[in-house]
C-alpha atoms as a PDB file:
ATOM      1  CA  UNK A   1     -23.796   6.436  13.048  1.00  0.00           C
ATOM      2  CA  UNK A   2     -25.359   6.622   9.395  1.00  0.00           C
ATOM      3  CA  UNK A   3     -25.147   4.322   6.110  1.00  0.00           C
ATOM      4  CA  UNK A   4     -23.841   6.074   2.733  1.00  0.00           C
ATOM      5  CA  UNK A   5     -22.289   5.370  -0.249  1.00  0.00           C
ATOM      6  CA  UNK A   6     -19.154   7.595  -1.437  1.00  0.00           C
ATOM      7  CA  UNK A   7     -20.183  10.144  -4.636  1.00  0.00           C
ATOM      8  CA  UNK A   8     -17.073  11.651  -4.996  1.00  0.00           C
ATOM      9  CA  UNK A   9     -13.949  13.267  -3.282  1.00  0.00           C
ATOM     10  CA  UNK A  10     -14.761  16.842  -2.227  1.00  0.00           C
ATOM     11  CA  UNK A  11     -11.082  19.405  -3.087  1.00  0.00           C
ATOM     12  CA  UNK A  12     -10.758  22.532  -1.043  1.00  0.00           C
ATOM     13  CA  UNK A  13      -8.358  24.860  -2.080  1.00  0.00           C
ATOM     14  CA  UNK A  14      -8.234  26.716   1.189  1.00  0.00           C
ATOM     15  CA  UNK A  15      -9.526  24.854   4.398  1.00  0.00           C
ATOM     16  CA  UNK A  16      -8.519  24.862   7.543  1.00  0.00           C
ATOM     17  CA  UNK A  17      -5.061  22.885   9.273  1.00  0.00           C
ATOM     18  CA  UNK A  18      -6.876  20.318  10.826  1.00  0.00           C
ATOM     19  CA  UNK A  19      -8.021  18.820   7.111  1.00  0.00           C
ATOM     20  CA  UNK A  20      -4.380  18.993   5.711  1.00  0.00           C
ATOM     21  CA  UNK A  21      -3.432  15.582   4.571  1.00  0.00           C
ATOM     22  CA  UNK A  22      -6.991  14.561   4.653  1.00  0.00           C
ATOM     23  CA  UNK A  23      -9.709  13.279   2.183  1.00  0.00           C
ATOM     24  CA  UNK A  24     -13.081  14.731   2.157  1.00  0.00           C
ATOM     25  CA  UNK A  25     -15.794  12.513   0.620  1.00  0.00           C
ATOM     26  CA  UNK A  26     -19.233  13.726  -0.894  1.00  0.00           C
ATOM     27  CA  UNK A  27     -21.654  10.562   0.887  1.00  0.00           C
ATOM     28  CA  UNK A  28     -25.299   9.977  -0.318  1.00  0.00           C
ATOM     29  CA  UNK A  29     -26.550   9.015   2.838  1.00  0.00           C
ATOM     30  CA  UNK A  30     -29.108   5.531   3.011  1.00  0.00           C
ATOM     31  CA  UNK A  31     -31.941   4.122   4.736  1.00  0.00           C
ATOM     32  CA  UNK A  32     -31.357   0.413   6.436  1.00  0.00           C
ATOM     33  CA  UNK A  33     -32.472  -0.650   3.011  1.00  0.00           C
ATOM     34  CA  UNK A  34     -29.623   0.338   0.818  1.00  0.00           C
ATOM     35  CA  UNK A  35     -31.892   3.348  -0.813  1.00  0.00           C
ATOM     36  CA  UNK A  36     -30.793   7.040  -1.064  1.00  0.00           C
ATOM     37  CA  UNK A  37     -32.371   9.107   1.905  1.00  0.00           C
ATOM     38  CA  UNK A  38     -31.839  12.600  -0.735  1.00  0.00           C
ATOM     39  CA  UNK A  39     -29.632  13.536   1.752  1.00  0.00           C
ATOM     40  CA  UNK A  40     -25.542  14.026   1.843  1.00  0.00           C
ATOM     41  CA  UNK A  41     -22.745  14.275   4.209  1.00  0.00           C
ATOM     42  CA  UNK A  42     -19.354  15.583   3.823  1.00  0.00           C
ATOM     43  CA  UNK A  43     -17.273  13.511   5.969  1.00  0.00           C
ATOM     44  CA  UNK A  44     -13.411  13.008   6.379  1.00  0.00           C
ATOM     45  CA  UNK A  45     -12.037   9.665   5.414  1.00  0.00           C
ATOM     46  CA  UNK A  46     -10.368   7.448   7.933  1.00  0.00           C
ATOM     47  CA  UNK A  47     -11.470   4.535   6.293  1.00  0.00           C
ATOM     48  CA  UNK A  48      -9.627   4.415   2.592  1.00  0.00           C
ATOM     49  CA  UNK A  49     -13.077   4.164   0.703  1.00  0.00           C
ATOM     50  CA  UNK A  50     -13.577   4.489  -2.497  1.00  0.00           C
ATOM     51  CA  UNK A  51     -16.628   6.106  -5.136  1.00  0.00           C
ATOM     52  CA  UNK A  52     -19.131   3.827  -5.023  1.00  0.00           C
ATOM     53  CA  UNK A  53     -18.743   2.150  -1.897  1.00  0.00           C
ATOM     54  CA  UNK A  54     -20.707   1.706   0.943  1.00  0.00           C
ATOM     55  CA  UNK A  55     -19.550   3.199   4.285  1.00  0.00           C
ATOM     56  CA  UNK A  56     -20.535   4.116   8.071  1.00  0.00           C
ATOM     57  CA  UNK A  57     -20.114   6.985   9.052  1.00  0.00           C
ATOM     58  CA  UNK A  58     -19.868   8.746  12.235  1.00  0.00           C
ATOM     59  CA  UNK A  59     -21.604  12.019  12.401  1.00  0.00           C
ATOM     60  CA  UNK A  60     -21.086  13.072  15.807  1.00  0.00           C
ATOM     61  CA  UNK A  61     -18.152  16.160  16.727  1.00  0.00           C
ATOM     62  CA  UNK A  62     -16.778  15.203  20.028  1.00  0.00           C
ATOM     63  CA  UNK A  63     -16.477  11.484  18.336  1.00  0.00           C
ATOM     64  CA  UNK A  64     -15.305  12.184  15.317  1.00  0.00           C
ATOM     65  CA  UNK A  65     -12.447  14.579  16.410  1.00  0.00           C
ATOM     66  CA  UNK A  66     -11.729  11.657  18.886  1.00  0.00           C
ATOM     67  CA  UNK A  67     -10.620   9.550  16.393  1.00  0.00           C
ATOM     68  CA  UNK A  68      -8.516  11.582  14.059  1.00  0.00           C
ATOM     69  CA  UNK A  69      -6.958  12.466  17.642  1.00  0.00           C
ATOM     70  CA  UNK A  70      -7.419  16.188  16.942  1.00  0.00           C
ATOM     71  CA  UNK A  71      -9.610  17.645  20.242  1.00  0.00           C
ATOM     72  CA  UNK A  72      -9.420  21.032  18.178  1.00  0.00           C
ATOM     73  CA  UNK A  73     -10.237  20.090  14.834  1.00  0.00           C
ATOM     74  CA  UNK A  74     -14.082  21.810  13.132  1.00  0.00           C
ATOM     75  CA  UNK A  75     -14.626  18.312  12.003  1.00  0.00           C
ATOM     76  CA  UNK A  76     -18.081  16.913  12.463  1.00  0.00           C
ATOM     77  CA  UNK A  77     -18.094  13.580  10.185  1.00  0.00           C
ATOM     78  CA  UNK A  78     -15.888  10.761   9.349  1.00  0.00           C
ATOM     79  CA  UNK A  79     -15.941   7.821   7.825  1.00  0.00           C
ATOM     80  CA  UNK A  80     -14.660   5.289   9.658  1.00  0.00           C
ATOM     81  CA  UNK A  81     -15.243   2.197   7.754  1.00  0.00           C
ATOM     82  CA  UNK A  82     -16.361   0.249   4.499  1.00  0.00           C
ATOM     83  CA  UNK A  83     -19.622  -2.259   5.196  1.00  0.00           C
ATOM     84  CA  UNK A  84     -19.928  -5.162   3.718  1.00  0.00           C
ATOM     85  CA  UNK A  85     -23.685  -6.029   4.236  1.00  0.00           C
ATOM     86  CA  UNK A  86     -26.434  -4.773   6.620  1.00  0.00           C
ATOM     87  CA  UNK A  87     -28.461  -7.660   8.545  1.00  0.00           C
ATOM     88  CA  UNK A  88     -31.971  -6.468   8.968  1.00  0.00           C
ATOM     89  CA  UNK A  89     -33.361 -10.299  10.277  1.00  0.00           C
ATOM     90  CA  UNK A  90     -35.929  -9.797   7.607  1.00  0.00           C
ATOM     91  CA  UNK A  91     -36.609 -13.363   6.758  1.00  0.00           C
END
């Protein structure tokens, strides 16, 4: 699982069946710390997020496909949720 925050929606013209119906979202991926890593994810939304917020998202094939329920589907990333706030115990 990674931390990001949603840049922007990511349109395909021509994609494959399994991402019909489907939002892609452009994630700047973070450290535990809320800062930009330099480093983005494209990841299929199964959360309803929106730009700017901050999301988890499961980078993982097998997992991923799991829960869009599509055992066939070239999906490696989805978001599967919005975060509120990350608890580090610091203090």
């Amino acid at each position: 699982m990674k931390i990001g925050r949603v840049v922007a929606t990511v349109v395909s013209t021509v994609n494959h069946p399994s991402f019909d119906g489907r939002r892609l979202l452009l994630c700047d991926l973070l450290d535990p710390h809320g800062q930009s890593t330099g480093r983005y994810s494209i990841a299929v939304d199964a959360a309803f997020a929106g730009a700017g917020e901050k999301v988890l998202i499961l980078d993982e094939g097998n997992s991923a496909r799991q829960v869009l329920k599509d055992p066939a589907a070239p999906i490696r990333a989805v978001v599967v949720g919005v975060v509120d706030a990350v608890d580090l115990g610091e203090g």
